[in-house]
Each structure stands twice: as structure tokens, then as C-alpha cells.
PDB file of N, CA and C in Angstrom:
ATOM      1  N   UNK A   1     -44.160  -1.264  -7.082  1.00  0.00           N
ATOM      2  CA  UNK A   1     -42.809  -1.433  -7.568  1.00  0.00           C
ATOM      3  C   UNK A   1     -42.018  -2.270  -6.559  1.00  0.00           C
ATOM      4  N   UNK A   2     -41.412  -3.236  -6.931  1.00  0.00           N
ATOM      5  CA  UNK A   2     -40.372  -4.101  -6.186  1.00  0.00           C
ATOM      6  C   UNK A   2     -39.348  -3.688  -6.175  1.00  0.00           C
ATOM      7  N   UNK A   3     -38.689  -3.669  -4.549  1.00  0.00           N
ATOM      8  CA  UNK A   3     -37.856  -2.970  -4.228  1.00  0.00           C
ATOM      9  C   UNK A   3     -36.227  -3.627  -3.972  1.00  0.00           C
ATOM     10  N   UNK A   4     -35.913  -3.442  -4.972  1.00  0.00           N
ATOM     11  CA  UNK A   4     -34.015  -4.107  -5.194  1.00  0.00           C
ATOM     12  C   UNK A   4     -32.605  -4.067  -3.743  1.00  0.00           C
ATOM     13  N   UNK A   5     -33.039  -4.642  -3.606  1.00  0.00           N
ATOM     14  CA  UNK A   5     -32.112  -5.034  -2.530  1.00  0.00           C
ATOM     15  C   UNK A   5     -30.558  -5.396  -2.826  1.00  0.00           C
ATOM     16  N   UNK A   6     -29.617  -5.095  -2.304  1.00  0.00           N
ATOM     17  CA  UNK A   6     -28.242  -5.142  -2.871  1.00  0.00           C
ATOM     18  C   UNK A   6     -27.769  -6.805  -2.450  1.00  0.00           C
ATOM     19  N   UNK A   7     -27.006  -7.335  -3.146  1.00  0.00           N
ATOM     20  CA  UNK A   7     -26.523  -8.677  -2.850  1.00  0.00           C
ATOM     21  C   UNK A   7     -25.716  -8.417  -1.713  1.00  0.00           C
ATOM     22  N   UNK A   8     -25.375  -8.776  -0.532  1.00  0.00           N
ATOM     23  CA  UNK A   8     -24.305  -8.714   0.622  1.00  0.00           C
ATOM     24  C   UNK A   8     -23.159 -10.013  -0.315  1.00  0.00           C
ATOM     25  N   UNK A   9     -22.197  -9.613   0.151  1.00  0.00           N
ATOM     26  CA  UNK A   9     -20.651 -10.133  -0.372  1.00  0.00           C
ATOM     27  C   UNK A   9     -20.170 -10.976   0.305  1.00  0.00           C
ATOM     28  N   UNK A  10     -19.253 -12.183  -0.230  1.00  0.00           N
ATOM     29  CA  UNK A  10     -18.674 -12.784   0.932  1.00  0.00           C
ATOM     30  C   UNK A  10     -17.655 -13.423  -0.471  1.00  0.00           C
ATOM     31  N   UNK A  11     -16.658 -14.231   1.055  1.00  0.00           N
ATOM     32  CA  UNK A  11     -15.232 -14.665   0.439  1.00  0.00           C
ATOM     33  C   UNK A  11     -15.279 -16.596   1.070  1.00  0.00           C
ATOM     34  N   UNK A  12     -14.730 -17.468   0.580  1.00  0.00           N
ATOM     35  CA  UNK A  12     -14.466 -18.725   0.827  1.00  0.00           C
ATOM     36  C   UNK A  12     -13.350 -18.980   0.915  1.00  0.00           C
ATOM     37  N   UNK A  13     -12.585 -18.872   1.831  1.00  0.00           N
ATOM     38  CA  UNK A  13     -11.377 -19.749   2.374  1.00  0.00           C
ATOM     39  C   UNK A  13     -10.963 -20.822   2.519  1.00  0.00           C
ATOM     40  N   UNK A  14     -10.312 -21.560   1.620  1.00  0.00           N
ATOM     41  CA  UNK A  14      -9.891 -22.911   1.731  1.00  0.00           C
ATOM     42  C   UNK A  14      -8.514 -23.132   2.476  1.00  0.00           C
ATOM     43  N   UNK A  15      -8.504 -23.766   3.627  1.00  0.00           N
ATOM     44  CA  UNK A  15      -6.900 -24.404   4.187  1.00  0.00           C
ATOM     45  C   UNK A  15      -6.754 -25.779   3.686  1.00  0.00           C
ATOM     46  N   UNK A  16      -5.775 -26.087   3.544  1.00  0.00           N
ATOM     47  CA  UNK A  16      -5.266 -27.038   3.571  1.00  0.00           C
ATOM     48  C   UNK A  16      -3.975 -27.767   2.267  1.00  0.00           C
ATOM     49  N   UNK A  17      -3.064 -27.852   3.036  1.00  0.00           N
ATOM     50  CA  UNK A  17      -1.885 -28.254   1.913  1.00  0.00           C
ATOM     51  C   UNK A  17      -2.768 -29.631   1.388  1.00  0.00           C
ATOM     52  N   UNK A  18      -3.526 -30.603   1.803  1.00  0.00           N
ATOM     53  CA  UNK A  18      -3.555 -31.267   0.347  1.00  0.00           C
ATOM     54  C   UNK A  18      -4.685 -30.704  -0.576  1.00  0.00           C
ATOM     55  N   UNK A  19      -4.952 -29.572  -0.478  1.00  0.00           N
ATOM     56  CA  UNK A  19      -5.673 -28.959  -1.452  1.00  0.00           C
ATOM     57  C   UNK A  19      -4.468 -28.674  -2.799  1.00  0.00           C
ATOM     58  N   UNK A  20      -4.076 -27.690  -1.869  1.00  0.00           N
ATOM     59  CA  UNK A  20      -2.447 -27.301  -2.406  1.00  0.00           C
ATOM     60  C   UNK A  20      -1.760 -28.207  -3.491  1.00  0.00           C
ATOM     61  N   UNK A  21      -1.424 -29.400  -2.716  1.00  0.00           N
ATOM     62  CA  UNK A  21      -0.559 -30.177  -3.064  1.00  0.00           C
ATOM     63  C   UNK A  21      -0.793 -31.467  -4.292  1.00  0.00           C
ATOM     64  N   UNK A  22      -2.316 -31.209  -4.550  1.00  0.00           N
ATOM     65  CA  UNK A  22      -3.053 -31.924  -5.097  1.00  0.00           C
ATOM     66  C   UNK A  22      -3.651 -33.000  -4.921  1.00  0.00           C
ATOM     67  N   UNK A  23      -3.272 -33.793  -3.899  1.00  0.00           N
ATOM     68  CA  UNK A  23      -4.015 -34.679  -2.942  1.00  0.00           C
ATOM     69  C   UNK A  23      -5.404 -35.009  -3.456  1.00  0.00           C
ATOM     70  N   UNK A  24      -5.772 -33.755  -3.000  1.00  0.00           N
ATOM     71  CA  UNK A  24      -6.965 -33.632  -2.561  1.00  0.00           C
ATOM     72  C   UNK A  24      -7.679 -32.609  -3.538  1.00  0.00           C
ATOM     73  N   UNK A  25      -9.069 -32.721  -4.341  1.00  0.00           N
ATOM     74  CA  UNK A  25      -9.707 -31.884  -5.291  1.00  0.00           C
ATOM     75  C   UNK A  25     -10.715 -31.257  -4.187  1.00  0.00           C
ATOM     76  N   UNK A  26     -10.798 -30.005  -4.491  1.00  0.00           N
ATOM     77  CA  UNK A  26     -11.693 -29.294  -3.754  1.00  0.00           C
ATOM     78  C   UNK A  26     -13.185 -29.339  -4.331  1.00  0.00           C
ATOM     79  N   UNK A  27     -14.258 -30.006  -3.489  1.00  0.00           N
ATOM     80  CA  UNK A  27     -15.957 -29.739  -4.360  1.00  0.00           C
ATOM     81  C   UNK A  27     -16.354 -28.933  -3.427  1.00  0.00           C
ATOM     82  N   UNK A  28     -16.155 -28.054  -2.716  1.00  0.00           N
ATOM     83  CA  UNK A  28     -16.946 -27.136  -2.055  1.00  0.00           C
ATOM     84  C   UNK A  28     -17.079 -25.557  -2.749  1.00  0.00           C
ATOM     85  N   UNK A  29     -16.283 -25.518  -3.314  1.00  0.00           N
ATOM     86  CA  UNK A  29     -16.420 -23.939  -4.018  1.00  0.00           C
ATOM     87  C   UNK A  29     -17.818 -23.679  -5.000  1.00  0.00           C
ATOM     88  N   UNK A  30     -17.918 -25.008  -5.455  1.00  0.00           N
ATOM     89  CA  UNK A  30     -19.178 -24.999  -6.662  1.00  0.00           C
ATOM     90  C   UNK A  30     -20.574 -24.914  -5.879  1.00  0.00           C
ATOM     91  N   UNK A  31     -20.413 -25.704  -4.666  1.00  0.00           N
ATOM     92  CA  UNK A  31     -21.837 -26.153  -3.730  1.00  0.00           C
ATOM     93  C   UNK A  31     -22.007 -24.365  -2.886  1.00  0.00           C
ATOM     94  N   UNK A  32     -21.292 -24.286  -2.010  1.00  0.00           N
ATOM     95  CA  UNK A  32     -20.937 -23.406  -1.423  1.00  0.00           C
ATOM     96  C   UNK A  32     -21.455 -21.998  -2.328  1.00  0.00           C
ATOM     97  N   UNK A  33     -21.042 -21.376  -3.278  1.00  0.00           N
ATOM     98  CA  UNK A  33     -21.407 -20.492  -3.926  1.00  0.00           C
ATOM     99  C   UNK A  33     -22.294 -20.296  -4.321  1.00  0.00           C
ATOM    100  N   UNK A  34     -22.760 -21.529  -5.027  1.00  0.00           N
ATOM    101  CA  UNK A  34     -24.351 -21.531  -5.806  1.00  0.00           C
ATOM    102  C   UNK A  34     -25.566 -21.605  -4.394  1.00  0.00           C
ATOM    103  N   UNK A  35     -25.068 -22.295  -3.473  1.00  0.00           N
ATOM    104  CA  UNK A  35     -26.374 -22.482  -2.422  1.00  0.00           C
ATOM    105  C   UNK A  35     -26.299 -21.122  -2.089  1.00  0.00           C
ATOM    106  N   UNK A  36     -25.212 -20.211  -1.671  1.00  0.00           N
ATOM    107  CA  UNK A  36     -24.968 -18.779  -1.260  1.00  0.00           C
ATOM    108  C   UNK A  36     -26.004 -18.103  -1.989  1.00  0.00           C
ATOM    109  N   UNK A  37     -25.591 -17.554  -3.280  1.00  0.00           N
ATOM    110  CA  UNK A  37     -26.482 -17.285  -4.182  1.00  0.00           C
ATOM    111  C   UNK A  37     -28.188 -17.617  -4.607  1.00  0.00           C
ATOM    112  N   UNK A  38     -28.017 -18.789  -4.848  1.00  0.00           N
ATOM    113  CA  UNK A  38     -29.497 -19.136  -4.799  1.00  0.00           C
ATOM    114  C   UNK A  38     -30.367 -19.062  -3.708  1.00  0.00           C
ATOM    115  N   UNK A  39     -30.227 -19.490  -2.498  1.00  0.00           N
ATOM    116  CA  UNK A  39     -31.054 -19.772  -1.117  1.00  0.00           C
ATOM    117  C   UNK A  39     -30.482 -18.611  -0.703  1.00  0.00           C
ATOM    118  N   UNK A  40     -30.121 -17.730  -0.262  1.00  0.00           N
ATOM    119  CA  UNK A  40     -29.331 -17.207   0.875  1.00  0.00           C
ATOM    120  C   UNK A  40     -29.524 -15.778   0.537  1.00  0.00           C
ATOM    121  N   UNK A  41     -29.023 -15.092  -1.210  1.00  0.00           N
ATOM    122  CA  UNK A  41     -28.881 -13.817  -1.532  1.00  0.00           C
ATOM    123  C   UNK A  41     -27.430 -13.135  -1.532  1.00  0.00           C
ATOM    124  N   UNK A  42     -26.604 -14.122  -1.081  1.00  0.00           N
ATOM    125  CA  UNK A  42     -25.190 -13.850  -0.785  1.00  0.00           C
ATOM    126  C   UNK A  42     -24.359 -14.290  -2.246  1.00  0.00           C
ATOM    127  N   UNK A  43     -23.781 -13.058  -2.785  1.00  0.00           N
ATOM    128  CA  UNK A  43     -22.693 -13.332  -4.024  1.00  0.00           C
ATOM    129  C   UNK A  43     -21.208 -13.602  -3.272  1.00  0.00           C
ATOM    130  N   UNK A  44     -20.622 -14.680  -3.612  1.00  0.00           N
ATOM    131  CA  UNK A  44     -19.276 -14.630  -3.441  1.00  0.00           C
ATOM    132  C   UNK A  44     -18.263 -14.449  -4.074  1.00  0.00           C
ATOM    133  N   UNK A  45     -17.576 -13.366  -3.811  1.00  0.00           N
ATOM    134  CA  UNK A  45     -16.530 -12.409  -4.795  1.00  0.00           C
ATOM    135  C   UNK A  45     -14.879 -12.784  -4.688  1.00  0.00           C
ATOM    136  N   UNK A  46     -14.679 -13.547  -3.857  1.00  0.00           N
ATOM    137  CA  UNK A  46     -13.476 -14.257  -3.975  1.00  0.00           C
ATOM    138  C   UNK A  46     -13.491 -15.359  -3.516  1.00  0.00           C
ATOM    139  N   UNK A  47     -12.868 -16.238  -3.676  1.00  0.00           N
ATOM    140  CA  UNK A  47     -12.108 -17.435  -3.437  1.00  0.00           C
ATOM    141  C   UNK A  47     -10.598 -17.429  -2.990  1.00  0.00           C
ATOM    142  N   UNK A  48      -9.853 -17.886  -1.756  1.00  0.00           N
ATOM    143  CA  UNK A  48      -8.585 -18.322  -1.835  1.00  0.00           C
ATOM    144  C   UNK A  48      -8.034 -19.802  -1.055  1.00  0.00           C
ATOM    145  N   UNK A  49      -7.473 -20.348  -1.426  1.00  0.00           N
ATOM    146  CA  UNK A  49      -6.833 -21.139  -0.996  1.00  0.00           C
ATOM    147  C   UNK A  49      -5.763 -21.201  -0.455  1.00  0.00           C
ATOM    148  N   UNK A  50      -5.286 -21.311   0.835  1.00  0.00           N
ATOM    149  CA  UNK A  50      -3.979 -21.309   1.995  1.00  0.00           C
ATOM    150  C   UNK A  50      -3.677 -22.326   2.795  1.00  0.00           C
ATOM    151  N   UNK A  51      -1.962 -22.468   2.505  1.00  0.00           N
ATOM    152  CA  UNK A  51      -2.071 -23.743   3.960  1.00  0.00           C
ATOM    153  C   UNK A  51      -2.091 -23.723   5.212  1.00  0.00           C
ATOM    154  N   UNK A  52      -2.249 -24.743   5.646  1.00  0.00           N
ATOM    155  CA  UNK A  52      -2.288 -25.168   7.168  1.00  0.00           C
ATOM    156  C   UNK A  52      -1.177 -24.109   7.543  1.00  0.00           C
ATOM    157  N   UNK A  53      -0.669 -22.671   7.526  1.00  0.00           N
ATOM    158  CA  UNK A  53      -0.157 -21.969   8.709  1.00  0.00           C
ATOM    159  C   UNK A  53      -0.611 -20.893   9.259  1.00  0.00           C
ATOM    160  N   UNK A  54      -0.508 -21.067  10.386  1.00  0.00           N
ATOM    161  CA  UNK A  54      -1.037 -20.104  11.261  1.00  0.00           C
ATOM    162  C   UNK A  54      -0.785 -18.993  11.459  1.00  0.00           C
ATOM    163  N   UNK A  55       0.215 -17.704  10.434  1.00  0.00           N
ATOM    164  CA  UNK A  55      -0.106 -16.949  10.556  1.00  0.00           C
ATOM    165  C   UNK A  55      -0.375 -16.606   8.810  1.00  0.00           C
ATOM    166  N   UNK A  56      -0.668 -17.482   8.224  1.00  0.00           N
ATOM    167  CA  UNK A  56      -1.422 -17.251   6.454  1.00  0.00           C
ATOM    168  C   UNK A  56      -2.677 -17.493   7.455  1.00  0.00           C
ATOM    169  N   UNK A  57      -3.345 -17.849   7.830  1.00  0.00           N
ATOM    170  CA  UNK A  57      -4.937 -18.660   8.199  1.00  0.00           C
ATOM    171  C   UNK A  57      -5.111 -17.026   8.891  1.00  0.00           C
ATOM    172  N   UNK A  58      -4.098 -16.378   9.959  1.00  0.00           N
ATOM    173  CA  UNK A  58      -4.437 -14.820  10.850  1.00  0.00           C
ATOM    174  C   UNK A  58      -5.093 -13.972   9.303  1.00  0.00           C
ATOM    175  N   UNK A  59      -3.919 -13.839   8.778  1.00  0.00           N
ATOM    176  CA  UNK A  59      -3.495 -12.811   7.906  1.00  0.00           C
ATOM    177  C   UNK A  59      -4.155 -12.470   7.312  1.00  0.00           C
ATOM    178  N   UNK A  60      -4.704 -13.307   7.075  1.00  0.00           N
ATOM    179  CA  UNK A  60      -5.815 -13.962   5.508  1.00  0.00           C
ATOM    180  C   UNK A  60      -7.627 -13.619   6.125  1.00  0.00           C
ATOM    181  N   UNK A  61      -7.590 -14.206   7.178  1.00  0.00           N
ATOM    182  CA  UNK A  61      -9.382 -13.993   7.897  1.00  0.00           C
ATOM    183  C   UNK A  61      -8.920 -12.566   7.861  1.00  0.00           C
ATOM    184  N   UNK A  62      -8.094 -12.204   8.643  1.00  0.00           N
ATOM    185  CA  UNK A  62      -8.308 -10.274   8.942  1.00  0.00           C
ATOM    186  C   UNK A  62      -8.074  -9.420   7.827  1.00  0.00           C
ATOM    187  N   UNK A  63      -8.018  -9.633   6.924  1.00  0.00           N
ATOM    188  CA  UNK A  63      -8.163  -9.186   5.506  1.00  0.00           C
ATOM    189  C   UNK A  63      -9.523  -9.606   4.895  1.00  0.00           C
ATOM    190  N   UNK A  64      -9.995 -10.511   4.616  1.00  0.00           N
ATOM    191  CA  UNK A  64     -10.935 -11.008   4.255  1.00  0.00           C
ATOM    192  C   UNK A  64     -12.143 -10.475   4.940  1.00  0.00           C
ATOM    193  N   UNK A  65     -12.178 -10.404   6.687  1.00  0.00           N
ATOM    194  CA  UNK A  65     -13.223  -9.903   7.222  1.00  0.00           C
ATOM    195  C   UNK A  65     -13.476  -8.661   7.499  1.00  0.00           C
ATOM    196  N   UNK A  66     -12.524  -7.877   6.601  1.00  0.00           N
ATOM    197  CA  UNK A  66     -12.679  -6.144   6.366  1.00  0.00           C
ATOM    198  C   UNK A  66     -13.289  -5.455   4.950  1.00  0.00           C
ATOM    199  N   UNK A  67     -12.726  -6.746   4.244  1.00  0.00           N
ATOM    200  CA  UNK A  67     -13.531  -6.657   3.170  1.00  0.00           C
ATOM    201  C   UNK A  67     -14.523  -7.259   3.073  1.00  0.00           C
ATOM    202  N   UNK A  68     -15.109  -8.165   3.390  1.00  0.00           N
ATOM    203  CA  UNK A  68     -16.344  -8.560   2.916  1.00  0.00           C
ATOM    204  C   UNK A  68     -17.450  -8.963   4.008  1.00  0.00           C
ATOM    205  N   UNK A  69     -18.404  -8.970   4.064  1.00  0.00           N
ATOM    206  CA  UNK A  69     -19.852  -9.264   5.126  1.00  0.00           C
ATOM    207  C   UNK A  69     -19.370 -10.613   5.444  1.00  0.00           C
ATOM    208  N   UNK A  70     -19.236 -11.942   4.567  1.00  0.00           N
ATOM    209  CA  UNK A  70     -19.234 -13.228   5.953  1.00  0.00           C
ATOM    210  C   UNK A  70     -18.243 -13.625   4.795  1.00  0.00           C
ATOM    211  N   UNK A  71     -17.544 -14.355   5.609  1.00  0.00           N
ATOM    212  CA  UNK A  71     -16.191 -15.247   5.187  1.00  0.00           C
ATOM    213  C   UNK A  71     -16.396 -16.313   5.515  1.00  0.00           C
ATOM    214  N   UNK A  72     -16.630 -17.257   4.595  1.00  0.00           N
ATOM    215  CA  UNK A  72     -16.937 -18.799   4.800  1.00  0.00           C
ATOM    216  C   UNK A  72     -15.370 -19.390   4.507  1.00  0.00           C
ATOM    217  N   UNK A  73     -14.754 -20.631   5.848  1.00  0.00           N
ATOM    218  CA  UNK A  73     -14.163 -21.589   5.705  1.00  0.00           C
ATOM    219  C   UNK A  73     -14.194 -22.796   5.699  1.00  0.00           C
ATOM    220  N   UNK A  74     -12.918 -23.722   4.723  1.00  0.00           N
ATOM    221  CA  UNK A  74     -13.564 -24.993   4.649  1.00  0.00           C
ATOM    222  C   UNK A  74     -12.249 -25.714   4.316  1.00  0.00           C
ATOM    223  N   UNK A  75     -12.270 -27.040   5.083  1.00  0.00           N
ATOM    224  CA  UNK A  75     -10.613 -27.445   5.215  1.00  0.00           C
ATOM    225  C   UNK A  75      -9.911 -27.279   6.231  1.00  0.00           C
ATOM    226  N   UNK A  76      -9.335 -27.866   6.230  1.00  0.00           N
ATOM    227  CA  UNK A  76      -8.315 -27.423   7.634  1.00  0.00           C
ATOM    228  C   UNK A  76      -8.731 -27.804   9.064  1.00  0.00           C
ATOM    229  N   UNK A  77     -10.277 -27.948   9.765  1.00  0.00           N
ATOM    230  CA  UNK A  77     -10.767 -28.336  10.740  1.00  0.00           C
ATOM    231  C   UNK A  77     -11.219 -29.757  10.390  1.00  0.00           C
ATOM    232  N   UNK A  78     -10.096 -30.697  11.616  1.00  0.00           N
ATOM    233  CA  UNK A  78     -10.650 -31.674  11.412  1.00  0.00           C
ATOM    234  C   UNK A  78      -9.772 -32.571  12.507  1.00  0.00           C
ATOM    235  N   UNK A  79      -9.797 -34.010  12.884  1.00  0.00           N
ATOM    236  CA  UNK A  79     -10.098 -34.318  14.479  1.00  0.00           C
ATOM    237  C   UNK A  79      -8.485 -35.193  14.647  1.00  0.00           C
ATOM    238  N   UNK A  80      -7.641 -33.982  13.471  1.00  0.00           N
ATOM    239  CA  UNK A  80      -6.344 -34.898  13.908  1.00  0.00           C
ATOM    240  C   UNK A  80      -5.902 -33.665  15.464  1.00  0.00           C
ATOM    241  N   UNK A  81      -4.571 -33.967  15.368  1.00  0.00           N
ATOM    242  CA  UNK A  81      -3.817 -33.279  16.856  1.00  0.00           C
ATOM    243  C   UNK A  81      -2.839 -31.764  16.405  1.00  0.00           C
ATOM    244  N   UNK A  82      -2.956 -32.115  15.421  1.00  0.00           N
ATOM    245  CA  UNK A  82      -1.923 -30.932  14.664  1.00  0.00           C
ATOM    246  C   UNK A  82      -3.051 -29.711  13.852  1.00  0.00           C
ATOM    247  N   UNK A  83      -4.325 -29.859  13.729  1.00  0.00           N
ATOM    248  CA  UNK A  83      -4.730 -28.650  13.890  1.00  0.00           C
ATOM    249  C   UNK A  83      -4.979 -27.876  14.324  1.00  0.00           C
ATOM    250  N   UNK A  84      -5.395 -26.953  13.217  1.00  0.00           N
ATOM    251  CA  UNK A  84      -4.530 -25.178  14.079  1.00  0.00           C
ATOM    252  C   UNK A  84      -5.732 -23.830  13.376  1.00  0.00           C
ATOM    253  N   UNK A  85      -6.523 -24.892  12.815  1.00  0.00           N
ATOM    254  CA  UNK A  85      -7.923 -23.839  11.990  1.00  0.00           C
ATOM    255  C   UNK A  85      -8.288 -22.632  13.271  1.00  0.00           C
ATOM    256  N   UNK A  86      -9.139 -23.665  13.709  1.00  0.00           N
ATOM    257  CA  UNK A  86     -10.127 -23.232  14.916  1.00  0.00           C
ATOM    258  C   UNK A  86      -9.274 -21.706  15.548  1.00  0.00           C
ATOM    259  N   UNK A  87      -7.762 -22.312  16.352  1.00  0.00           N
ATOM    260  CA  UNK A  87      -7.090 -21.684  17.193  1.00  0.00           C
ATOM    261  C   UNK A  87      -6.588 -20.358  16.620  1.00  0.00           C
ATOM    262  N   UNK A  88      -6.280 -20.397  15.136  1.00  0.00           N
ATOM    263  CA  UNK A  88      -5.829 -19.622  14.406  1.00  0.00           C
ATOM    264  C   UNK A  88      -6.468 -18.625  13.681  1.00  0.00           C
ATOM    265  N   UNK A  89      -8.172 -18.311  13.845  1.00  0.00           N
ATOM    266  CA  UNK A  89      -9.287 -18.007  13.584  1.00  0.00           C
ATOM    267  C   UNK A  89      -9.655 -17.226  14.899  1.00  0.00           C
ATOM    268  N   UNK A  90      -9.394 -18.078  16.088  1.00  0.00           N
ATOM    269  CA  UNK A  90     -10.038 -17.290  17.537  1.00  0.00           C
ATOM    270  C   UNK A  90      -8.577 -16.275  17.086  1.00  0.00           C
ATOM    271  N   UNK A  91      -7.161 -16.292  16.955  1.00  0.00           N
ATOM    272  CA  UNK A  91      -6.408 -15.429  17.439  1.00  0.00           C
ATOM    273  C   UNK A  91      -6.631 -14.209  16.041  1.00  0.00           C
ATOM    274  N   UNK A  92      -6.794 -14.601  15.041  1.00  0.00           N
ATOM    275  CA  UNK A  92      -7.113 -13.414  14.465  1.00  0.00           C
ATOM    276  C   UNK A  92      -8.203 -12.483  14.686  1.00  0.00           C
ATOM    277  N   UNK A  93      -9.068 -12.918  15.473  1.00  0.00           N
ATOM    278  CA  UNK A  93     -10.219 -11.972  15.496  1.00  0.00           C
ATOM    279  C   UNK A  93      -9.958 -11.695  17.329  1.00  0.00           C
ATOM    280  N   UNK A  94      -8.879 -11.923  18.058  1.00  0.00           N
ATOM    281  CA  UNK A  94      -8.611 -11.836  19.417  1.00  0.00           C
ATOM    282  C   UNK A  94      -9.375 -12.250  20.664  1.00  0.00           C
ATOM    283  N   UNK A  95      -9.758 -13.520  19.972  1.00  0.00           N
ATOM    284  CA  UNK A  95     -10.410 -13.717  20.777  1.00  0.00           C
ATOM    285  C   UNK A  95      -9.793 -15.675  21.962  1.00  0.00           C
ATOM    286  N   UNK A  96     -10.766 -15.673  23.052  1.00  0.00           N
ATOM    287  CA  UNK A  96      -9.939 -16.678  23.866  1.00  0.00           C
ATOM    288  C   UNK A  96     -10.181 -17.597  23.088  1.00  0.00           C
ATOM    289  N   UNK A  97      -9.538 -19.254  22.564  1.00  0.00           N
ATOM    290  CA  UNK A  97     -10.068 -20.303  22.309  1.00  0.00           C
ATOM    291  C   UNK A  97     -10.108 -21.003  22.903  1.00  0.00           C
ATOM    292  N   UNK A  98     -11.476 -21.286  23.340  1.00  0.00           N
ATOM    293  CA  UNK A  98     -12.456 -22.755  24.067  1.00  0.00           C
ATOM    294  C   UNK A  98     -13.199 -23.365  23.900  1.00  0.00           C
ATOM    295  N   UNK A  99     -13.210 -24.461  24.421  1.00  0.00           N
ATOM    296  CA  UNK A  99     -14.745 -25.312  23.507  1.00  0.00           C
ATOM    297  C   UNK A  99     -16.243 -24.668  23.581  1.00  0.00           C
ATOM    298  N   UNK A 100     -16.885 -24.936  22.718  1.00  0.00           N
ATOM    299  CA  UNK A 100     -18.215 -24.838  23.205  1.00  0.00           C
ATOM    300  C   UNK A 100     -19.519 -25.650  24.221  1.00  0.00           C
ATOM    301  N   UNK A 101     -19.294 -25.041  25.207  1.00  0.00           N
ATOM    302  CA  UNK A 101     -19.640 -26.220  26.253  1.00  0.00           C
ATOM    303  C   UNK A 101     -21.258 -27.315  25.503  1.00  0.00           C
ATOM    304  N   UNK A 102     -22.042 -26.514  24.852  1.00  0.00           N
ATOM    305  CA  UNK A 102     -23.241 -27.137  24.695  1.00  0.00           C
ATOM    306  C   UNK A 102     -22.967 -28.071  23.511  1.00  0.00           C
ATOM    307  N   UNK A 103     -22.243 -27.388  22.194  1.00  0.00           N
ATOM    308  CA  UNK A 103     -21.528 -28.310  21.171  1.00  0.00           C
ATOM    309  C   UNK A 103     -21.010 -29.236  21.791  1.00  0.00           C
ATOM    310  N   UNK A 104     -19.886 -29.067  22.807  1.00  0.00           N
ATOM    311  CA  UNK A 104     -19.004 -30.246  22.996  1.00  0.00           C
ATOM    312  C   UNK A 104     -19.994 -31.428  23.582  1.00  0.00           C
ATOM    313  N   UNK A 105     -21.007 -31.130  24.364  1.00  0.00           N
ATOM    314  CA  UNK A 105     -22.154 -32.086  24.411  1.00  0.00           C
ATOM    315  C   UNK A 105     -22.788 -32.776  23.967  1.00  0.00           C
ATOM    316  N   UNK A 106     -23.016 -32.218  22.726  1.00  0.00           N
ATOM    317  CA  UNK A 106     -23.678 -32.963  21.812  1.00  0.00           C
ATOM    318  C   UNK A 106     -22.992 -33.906  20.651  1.00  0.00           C
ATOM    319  N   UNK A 107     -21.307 -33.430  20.495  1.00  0.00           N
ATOM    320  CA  UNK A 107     -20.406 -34.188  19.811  1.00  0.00           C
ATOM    321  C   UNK A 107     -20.195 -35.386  20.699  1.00  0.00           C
ATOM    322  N   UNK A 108     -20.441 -35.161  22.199  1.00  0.00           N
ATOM    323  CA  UNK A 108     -19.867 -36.434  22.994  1.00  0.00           C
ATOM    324  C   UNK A 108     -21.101 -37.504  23.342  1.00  0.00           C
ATOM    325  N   UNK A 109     -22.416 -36.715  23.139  1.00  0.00           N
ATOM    326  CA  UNK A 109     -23.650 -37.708  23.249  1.00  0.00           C
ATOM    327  C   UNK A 109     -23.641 -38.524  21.782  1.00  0.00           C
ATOM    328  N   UNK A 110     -23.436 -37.863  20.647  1.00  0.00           N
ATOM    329  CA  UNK A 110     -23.342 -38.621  19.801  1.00  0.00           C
ATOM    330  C   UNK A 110     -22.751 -39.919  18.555  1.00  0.00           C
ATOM    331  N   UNK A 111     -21.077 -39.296  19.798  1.00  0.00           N
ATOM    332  CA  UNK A 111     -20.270 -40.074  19.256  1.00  0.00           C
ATOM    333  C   UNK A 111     -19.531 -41.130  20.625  1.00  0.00           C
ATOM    334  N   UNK A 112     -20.287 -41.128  21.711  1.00  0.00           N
ATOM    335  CA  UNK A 112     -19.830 -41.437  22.766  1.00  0.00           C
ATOM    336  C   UNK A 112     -18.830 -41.033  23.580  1.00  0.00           C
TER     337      UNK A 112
END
């Protein structure tokens, strides 16, 4: 007899006002879910979308990561001066924010 294993849960977080604002169409919810599901075993039971502020981005992970096993984000990190993903992610879960010394290595070998 094959033995049924429960799906583990998760949530997708989208930042970003030009999601919001319409700018910008979101294709990650469709990719994201189905690869979850298919490859992985992971059902994803919510979806939300929030903007760029930093204490919706707190509010929102520490809710999200009480309810559900992994919280995937997408949006919002990216290589202008005014983001606030990353920083706003270390402070909800209390933690210090710093680079990753071996990442930052390999972003700087590869992009000079």
C-alpha cells in the first residue's frame, strides 16, 4: 500500500506598486504555483499582493510565516537605491541585514 503524504502549504507574496498600479502584469503566480505543485509537492493556498512599504512587507511575512510552511517572494528586490524588500524581510523575522559574503562574490565575479 502507498503511503499518502500530506501536501506542505505555502503563500506567494508579491511587492510592488507597479504591480498595483498596473504598470506592470504579474507572470509569476501561474509559473511559481504549478512548478510548486508539480516538481516540489508544495500546494499554494494564498496569494497577496503589497506595496513597496515597509511595514505592509513586516506585517505581511509575519503573518504569512505563522501560517504557512514557506512563503515565497517576488517583486520588490531589485538593484535600484530605494529598495527596502531584503531590509524589510531581515526586520520582520529580527534579524541583522548584511550581505552575503560568498553571494556578494559571485554577483561581483560575474558582473564585474
Amino acid at each position: 500500500m502507498k503511503k499518502k503524504f500530506k501536501k506542505v502549504n505555502a503563500a506567494i507574496l508579491i511587492i510592488g506598486n507597479e504591480i498595483l498600479s498596473g504598470r506592470t502584469q504579474d507572470k509569476n503566480i501561474a509559473f511559481i504555483s504549478n512548478w510548486l505543485n508539480t516538481k516540489c509537492g508544495i500546494s499554494v493556498s494564498e496569494v497577496r499582493i503589497i506595496p513597496d512599504v515597509e511595514n505592509t512587507i513586516v506585517e505581511n511575512i509575519k503573518i504569512l510565516s505563522k501560517k504557512f510552511k514557506y512563503v515565497f517572494t517576488t517583486g520588490g528586490i531589485g538593484p535600484t537605491h530605494d529598495d527596502i524588500t531584503a531590509k524589510s524581510i531581515s526586520k520582520a523575522f529580527k534579524l541583522k541585514y548584511r550581505f552575503h559574503k560568498e553571494a556578494y562574490k559571485i554577483l561581483e565575479n560575474y558582473y564585474g
